[in-house]
C-alpha atoms as a PDB file:
ATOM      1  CA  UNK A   1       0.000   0.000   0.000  1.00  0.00           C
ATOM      2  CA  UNK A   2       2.785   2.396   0.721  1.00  0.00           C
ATOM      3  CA  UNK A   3       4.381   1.673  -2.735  1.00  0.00           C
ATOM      4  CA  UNK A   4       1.042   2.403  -4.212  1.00  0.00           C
ATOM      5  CA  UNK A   5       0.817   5.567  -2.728  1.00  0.00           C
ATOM      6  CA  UNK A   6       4.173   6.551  -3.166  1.00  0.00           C
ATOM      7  CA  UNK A   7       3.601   5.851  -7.157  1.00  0.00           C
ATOM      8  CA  UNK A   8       0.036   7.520  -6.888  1.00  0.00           C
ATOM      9  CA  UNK A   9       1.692  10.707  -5.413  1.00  0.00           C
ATOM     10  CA  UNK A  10       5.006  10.859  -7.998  1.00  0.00           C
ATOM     11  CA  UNK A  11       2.605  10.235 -10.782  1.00  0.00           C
ATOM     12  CA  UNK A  12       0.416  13.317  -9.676  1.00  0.00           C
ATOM     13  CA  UNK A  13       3.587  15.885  -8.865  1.00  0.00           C
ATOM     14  CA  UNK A  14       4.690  14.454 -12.222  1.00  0.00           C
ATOM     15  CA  UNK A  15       1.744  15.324 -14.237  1.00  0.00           C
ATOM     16  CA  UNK A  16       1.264  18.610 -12.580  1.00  0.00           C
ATOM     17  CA  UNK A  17       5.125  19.750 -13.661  1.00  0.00           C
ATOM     18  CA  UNK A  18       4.196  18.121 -17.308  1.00  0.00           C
ATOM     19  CA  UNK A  19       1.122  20.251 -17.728  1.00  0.00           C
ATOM     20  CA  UNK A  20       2.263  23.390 -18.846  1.00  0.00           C
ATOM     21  CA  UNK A  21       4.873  21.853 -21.370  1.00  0.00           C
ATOM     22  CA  UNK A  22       2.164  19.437 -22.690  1.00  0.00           C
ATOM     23  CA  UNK A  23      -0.461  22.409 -22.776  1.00  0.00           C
ATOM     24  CA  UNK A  24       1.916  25.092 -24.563  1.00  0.00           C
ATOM     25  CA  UNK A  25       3.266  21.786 -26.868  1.00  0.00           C
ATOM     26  CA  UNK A  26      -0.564  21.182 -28.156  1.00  0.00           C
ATOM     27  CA  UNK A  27      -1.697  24.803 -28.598  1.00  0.00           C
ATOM     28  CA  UNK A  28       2.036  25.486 -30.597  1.00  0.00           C
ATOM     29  CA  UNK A  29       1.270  22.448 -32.830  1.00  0.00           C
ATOM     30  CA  UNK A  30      -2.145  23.776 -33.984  1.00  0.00           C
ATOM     31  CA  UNK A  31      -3.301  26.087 -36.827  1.00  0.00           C
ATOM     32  CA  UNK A  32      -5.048  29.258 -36.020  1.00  0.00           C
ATOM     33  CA  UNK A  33      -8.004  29.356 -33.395  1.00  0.00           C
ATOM     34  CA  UNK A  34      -8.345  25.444 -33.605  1.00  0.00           C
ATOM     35  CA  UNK A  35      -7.424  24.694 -29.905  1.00  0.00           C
ATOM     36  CA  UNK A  36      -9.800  27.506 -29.071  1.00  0.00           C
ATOM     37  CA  UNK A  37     -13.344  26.724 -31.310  1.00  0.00           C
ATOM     38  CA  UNK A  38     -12.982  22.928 -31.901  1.00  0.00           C
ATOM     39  CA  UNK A  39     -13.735  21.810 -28.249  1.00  0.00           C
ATOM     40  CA  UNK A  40     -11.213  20.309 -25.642  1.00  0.00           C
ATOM     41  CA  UNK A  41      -7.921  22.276 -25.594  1.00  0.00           C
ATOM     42  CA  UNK A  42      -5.775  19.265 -24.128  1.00  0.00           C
ATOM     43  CA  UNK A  43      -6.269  17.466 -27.348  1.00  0.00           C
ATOM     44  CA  UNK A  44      -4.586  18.034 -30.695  1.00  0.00           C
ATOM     45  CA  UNK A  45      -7.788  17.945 -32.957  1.00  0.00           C
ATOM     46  CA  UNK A  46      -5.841  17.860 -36.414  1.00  0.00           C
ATOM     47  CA  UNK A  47      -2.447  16.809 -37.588  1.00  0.00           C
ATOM     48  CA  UNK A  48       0.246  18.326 -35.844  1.00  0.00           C
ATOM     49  CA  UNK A  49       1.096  22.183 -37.615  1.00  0.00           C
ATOM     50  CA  UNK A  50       4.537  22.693 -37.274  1.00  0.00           C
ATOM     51  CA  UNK A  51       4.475  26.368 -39.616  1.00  0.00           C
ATOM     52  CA  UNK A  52       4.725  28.224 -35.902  1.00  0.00           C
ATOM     53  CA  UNK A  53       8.225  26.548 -35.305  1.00  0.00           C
ATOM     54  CA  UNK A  54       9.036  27.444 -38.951  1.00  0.00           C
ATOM     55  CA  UNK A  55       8.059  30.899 -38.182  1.00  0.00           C
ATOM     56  CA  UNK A  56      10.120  30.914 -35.360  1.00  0.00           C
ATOM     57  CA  UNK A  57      13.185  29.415 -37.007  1.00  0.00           C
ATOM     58  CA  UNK A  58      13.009  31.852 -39.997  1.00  0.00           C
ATOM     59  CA  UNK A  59      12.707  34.851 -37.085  1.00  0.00           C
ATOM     60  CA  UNK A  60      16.259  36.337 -37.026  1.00  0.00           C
ATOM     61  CA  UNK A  61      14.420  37.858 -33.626  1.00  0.00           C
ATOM     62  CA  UNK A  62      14.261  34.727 -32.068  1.00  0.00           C
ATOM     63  CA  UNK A  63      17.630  33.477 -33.220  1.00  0.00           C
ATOM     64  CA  UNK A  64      19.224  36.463 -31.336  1.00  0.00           C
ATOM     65  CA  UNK A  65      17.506  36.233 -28.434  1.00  0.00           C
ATOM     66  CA  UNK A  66      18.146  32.230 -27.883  1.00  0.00           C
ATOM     67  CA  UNK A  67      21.901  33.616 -28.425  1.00  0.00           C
ATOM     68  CA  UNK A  68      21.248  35.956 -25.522  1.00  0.00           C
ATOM     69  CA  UNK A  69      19.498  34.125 -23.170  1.00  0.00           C
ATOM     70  CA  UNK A  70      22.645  31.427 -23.408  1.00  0.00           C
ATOM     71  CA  UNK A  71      25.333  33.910 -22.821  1.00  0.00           C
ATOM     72  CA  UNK A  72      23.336  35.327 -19.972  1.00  0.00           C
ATOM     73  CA  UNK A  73      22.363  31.898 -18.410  1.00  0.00           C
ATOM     74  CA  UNK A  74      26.300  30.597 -18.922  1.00  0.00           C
ATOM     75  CA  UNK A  75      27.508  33.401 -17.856  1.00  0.00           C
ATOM     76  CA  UNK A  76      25.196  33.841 -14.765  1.00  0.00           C
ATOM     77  CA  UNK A  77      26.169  30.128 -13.842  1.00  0.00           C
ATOM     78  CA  UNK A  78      29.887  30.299 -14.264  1.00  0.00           C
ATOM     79  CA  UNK A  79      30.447  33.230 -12.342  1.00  0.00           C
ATOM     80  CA  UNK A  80      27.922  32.945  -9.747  1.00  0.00           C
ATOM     81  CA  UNK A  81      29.151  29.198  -9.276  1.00  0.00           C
ATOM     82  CA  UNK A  82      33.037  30.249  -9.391  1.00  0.00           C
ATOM     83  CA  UNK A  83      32.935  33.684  -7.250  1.00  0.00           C
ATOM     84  CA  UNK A  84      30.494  31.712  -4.213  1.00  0.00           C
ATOM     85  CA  UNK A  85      32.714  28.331  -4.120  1.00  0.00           C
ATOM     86  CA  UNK A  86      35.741  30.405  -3.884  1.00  0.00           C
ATOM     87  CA  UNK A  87      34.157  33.013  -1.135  1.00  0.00           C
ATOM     88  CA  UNK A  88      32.725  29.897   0.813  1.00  0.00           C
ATOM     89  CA  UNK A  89      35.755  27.800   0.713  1.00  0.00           C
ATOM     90  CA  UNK A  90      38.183  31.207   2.093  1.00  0.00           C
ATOM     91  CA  UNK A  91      35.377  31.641   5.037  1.00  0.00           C
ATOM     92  CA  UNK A  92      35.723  27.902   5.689  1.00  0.00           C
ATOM     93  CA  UNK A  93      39.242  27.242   5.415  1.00  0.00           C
ATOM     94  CA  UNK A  94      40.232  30.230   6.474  1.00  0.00           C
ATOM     95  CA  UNK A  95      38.064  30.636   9.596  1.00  0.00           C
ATOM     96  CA  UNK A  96      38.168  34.612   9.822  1.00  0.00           C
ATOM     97  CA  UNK A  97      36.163  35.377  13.497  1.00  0.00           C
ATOM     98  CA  UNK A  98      33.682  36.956  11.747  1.00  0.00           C
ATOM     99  CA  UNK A  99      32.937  34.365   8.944  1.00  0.00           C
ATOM    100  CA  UNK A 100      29.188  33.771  10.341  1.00  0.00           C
ATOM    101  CA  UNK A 101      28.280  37.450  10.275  1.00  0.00           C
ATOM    102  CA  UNK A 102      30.208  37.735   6.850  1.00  0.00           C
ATOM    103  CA  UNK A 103      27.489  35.029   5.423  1.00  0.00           C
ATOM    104  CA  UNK A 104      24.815  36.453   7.151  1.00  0.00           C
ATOM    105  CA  UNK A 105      25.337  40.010   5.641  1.00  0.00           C
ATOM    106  CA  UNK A 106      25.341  38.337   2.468  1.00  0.00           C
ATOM    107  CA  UNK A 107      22.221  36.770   2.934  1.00  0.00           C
ATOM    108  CA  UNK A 108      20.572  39.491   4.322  1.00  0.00           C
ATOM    109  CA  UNK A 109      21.128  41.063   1.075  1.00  0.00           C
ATOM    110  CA  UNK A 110      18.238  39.089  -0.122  1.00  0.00           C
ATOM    111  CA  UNK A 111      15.891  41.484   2.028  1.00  0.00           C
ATOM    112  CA  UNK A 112      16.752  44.493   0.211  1.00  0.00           C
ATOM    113  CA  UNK A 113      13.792  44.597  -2.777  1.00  0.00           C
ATOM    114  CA  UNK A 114      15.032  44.350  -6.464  1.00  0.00           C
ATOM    115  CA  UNK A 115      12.811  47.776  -7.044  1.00  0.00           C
ATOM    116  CA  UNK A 116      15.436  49.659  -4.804  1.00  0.00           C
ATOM    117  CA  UNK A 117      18.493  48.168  -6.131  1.00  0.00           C
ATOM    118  CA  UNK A 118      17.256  48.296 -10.055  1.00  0.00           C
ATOM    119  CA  UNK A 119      17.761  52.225 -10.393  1.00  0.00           C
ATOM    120  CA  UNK A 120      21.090  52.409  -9.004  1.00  0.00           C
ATOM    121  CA  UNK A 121      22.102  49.385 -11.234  1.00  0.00           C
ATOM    122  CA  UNK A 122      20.612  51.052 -14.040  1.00  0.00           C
ATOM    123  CA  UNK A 123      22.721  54.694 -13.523  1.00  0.00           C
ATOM    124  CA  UNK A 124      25.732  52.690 -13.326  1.00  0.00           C
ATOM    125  CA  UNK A 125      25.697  50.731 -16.120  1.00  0.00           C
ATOM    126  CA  UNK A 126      24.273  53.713 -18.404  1.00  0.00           C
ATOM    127  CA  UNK A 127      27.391  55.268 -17.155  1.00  0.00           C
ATOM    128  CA  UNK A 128      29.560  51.831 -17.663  1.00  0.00           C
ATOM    129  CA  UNK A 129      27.915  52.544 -21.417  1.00  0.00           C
ATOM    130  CA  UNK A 130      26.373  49.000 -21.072  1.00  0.00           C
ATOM    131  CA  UNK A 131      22.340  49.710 -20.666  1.00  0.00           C
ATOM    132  CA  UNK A 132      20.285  47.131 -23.679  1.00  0.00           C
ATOM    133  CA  UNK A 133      23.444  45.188 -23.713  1.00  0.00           C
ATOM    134  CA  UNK A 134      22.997  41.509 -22.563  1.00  0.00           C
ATOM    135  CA  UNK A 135      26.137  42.381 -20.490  1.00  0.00           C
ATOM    136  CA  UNK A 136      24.548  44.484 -17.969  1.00  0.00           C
ATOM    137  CA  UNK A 137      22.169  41.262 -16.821  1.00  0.00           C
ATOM    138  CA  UNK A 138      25.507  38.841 -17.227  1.00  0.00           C
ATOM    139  CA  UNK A 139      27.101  41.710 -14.635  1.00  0.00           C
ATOM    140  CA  UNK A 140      23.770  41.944 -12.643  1.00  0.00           C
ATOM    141  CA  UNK A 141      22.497  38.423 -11.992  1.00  0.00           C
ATOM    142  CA  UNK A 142      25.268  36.837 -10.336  1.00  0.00           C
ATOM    143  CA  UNK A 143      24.909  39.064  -7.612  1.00  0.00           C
ATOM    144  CA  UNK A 144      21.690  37.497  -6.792  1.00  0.00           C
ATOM    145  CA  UNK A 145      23.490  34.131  -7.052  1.00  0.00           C
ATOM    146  CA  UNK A 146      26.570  34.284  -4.967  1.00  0.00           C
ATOM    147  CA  UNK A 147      24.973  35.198  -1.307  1.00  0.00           C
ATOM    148  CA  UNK A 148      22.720  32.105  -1.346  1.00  0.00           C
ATOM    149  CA  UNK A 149      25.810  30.309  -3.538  1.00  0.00           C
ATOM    150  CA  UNK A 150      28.216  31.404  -0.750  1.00  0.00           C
ATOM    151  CA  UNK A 151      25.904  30.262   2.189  1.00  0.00           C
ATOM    152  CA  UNK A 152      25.814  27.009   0.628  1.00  0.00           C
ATOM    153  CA  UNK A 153      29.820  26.528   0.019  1.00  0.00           C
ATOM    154  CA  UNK A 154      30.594  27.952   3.734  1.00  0.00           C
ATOM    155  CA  UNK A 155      28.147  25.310   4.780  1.00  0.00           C
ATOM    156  CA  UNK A 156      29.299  22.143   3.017  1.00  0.00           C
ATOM    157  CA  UNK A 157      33.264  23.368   3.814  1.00  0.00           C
ATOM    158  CA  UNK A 158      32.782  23.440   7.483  1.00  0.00           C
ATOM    159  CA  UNK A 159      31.204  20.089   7.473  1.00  0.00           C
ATOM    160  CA  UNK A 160      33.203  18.148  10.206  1.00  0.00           C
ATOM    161  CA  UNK A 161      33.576  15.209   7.736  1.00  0.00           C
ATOM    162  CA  UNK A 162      34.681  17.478   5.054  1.00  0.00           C
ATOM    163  CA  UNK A 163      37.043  19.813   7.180  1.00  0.00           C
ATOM    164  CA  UNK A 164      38.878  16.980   7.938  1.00  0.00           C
ATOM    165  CA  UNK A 165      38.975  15.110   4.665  1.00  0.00           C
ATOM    166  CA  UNK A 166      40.483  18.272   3.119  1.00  0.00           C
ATOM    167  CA  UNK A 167      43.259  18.992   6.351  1.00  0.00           C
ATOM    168  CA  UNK A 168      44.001  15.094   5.747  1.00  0.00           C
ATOM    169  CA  UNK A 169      44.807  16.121   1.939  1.00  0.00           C
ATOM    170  CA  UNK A 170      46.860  18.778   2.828  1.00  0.00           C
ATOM    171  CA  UNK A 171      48.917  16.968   5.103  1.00  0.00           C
ATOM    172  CA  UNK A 172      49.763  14.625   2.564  1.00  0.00           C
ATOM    173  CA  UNK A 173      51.097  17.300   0.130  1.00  0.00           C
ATOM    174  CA  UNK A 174      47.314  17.864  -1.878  1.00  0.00           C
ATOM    175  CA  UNK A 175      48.477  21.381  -3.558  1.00  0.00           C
ATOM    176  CA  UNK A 176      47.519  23.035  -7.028  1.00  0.00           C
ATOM    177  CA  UNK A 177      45.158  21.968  -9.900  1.00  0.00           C
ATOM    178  CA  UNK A 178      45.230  18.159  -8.578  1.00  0.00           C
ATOM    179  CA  UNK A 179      44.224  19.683  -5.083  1.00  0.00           C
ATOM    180  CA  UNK A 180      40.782  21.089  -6.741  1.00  0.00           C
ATOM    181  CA  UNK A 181      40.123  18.730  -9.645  1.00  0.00           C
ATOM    182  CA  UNK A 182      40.782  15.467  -7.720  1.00  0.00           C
ATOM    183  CA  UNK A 183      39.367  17.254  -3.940  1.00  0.00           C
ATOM    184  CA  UNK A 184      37.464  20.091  -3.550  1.00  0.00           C
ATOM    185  CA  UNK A 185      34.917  19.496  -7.075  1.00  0.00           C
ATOM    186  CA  UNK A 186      34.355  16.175  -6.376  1.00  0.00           C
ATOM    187  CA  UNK A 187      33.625  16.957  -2.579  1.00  0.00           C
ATOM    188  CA  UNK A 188      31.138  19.712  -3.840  1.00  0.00           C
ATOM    189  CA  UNK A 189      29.399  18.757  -7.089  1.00  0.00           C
ATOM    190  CA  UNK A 190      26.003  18.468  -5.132  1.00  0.00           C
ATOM    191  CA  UNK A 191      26.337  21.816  -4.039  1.00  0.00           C
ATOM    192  CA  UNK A 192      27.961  23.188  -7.073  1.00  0.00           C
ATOM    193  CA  UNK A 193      24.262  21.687  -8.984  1.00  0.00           C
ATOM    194  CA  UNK A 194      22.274  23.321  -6.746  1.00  0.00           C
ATOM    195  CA  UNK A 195      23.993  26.824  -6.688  1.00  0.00           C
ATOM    196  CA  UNK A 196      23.852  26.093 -10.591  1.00  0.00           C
ATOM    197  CA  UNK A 197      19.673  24.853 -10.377  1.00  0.00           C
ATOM    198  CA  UNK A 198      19.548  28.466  -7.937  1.00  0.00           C
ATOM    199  CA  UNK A 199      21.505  30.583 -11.049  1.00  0.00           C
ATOM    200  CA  UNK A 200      19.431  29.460 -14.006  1.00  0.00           C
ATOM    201  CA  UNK A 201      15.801  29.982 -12.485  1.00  0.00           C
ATOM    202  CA  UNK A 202      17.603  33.511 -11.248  1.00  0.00           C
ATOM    203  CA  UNK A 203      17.588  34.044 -14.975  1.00  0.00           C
ATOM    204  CA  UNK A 204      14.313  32.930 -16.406  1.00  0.00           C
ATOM    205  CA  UNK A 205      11.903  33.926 -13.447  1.00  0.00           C
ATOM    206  CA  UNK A 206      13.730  37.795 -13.532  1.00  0.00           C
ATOM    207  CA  UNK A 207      11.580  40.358 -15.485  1.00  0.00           C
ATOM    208  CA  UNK A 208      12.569  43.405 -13.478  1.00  0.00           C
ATOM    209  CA  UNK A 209      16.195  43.645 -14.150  1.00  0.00           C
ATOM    210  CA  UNK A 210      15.254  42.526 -17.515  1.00  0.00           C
ATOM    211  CA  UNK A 211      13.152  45.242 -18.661  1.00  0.00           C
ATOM    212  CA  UNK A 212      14.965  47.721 -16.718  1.00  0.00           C
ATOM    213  CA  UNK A 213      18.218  47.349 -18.214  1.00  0.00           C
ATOM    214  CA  UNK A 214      17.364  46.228 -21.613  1.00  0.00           C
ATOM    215  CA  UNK A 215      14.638  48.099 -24.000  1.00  0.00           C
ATOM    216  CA  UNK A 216      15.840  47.015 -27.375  1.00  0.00           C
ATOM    217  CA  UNK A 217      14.425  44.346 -28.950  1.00  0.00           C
ATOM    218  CA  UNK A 218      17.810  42.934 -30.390  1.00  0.00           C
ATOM    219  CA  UNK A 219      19.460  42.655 -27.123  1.00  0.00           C
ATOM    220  CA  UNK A 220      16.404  40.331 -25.148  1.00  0.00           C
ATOM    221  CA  UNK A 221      16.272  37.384 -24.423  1.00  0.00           C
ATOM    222  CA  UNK A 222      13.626  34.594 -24.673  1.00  0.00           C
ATOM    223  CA  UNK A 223      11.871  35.739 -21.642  1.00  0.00           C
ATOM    224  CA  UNK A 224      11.889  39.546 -22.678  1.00  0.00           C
ATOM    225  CA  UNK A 225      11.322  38.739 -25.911  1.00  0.00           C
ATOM    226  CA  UNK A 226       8.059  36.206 -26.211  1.00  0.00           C
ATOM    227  CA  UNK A 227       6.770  38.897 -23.185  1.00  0.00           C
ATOM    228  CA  UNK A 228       6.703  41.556 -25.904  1.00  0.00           C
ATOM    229  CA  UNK A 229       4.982  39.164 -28.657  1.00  0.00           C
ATOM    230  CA  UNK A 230       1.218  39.998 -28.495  1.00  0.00           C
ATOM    231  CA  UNK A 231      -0.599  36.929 -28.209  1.00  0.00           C
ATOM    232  CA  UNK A 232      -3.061  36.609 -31.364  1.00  0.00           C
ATOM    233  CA  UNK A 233      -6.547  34.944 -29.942  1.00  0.00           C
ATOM    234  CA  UNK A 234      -7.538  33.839 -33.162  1.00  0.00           C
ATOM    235  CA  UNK A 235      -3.741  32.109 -33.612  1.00  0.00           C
ATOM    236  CA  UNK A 236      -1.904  32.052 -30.141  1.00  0.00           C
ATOM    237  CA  UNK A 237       0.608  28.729 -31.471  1.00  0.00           C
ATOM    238  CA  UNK A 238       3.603  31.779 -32.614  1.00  0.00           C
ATOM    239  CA  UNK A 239       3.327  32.814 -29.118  1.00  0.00           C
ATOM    240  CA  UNK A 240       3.309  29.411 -27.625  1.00  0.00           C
ATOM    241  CA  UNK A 241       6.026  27.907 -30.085  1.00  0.00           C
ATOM    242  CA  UNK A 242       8.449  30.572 -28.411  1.00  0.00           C
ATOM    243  CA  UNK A 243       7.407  30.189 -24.900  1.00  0.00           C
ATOM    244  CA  UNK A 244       7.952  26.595 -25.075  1.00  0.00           C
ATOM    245  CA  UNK A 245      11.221  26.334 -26.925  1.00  0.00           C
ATOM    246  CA  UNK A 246      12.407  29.205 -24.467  1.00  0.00           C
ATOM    247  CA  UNK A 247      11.487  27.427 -21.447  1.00  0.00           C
ATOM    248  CA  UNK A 248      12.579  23.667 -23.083  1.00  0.00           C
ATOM    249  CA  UNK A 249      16.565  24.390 -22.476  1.00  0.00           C
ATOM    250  CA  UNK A 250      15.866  25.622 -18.770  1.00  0.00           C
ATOM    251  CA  UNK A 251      13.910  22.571 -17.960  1.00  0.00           C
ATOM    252  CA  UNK A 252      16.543  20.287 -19.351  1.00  0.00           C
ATOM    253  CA  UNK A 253      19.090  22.405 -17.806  1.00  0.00           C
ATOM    254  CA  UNK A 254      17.745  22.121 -14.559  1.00  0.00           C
ATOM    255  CA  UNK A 255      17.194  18.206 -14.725  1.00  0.00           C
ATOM    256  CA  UNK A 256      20.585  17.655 -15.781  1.00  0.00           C
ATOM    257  CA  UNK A 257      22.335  19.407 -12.640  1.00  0.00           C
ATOM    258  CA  UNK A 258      19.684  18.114 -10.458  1.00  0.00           C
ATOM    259  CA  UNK A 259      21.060  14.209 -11.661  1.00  0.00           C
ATOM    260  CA  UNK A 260      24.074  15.575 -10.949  1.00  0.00           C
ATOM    261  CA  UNK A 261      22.859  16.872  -7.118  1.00  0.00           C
ATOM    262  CA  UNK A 262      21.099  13.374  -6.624  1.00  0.00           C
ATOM    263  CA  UNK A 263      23.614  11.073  -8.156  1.00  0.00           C
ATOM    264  CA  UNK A 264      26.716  12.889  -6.283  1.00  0.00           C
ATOM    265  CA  UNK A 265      24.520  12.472  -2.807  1.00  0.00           C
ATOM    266  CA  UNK A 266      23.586   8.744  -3.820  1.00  0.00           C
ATOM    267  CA  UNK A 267      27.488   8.001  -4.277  1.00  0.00           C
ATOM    268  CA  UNK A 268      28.285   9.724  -1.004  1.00  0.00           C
ATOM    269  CA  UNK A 269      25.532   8.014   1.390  1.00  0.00           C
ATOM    270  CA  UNK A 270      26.868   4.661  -0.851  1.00  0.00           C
ATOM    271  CA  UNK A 271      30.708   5.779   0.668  1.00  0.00           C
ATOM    272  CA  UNK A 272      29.275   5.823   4.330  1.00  0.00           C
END
């Protein structure tokens, strides 16, 4: 009975996730108003259209804004990931007396609201000469990353069990590259995926930085972008196409890192 419920209950937070995606796929996959005037909207009532994702491909628009919303999300990731493992590992290793209230200020920064910090961000990078560049948000969102990345590093570092796995290593003469390839990554790939998970929804749930720092059309991304396509009532699939395809790459994004969170915590409760 406990399986069956167990089942019964993944099944049903599994189909609730799939929704939206299965939703957005059947209304992008049908011609005009179809979804709307021929009845039930979860079904696909003709053969699957696929002129919306032609439209889309053919959309230099759309081809630059994919382009952004890479460089962005990459960049977000990489630095936010880098600049908190390195911040937690020094308050860690390096045990200042004041590590806990360092971490806490950082986290506290999370109370301030976005609305306050957006203007100042915005005079200094029109005066940086990077306002509608894609670089402002690559300069902006990783300072909603590191706090909560740092919190996480500082935590998993002054693990007991990790503490001393890393003071055994340097004992025994652990220095250099070989000291962080074969050590410290392997030690914190869970928390390195879920810093990562933290970075890339950072990105694609963010509309405030977005349209304050970026106005042009050509310098969007996905999320900025399909918000400025009008959705057509009498043919909403354009609209749906993009929204889809521009959430697709998060999703599998997200699912790969969180393998990588599960599998490196599997391994490690398989060492004890």
């Amino acid at each position: 009975m406990r399986s069956v419920i167990r089942v019964a209950g993944l099944g049903l937070a599994l189909l609730l996730a799939l929704a939206p995606f299965y939703w957005m796929a059947i209304v992008s996959l049908s011609a005009g108003a179809e979804q709307i005037t021929l009845g039930n909207p979860w079904v696909l009532h003709a053969a699957p259209y696929f002129g919306n994702y032609l439209d889309l491909f053919r959309s230099a628009r759309f081809g630059r804004w994919m382009l952004n919303t890479l460089i962005v999300t990459g960049g977000t990731v990489a630095i936010g990931v880098a600049a908190s493992l390195a911040a937690g590992y020094a308050l860690a290793s390096l045990r200042p007396r004041r590590a806990h209230g360092i971490v806490t200020v950082l986290m506290a920064t999370y109370v301030i609201p976005q609305t306050v910090l957006a203007l100042p961000l915005l005079v200094e990078m029109s005066s940086l000469h990077l306002a509608d560049n894609p670089v402002a948000l690559l300069l902006a969102y990783p300072g909603l990353v590191i706090p909560f990345g740092t919190w996480v590093f500082w935590n998993l570092f002054s693990a007991d069990g990790i503490r001393e796995l890393i003071e055994q290593a340097r004992l025994e003469g652990a220095r250099g590259i070989g000291y962080l390839s074969d050590l410290i990554l392997p030690v914190a790939l869970p928390a390195i995926a879920a810093v990562a998970i933290f970075g890339v929804a950072i990105v694609f749930s963010d509309y405030l930085y977005l349209f304050t720092l970026i106005t042009g059309d050509q310098a969007t991304t996905v999320m900025g972008g399909v918000e400025t396509t009008n959705v057509d009532v009498e043919d909403p699939g354009f609209a749906f196409a993009a929204m889809l395809l521009g959430a697709a790459p998060a999703a599998l994004v997200c699912a790969w890192f969180a393998e990588r969170y599960s599998g490196a915590f599997t391994r490690a409760l398989g060492a004890d």
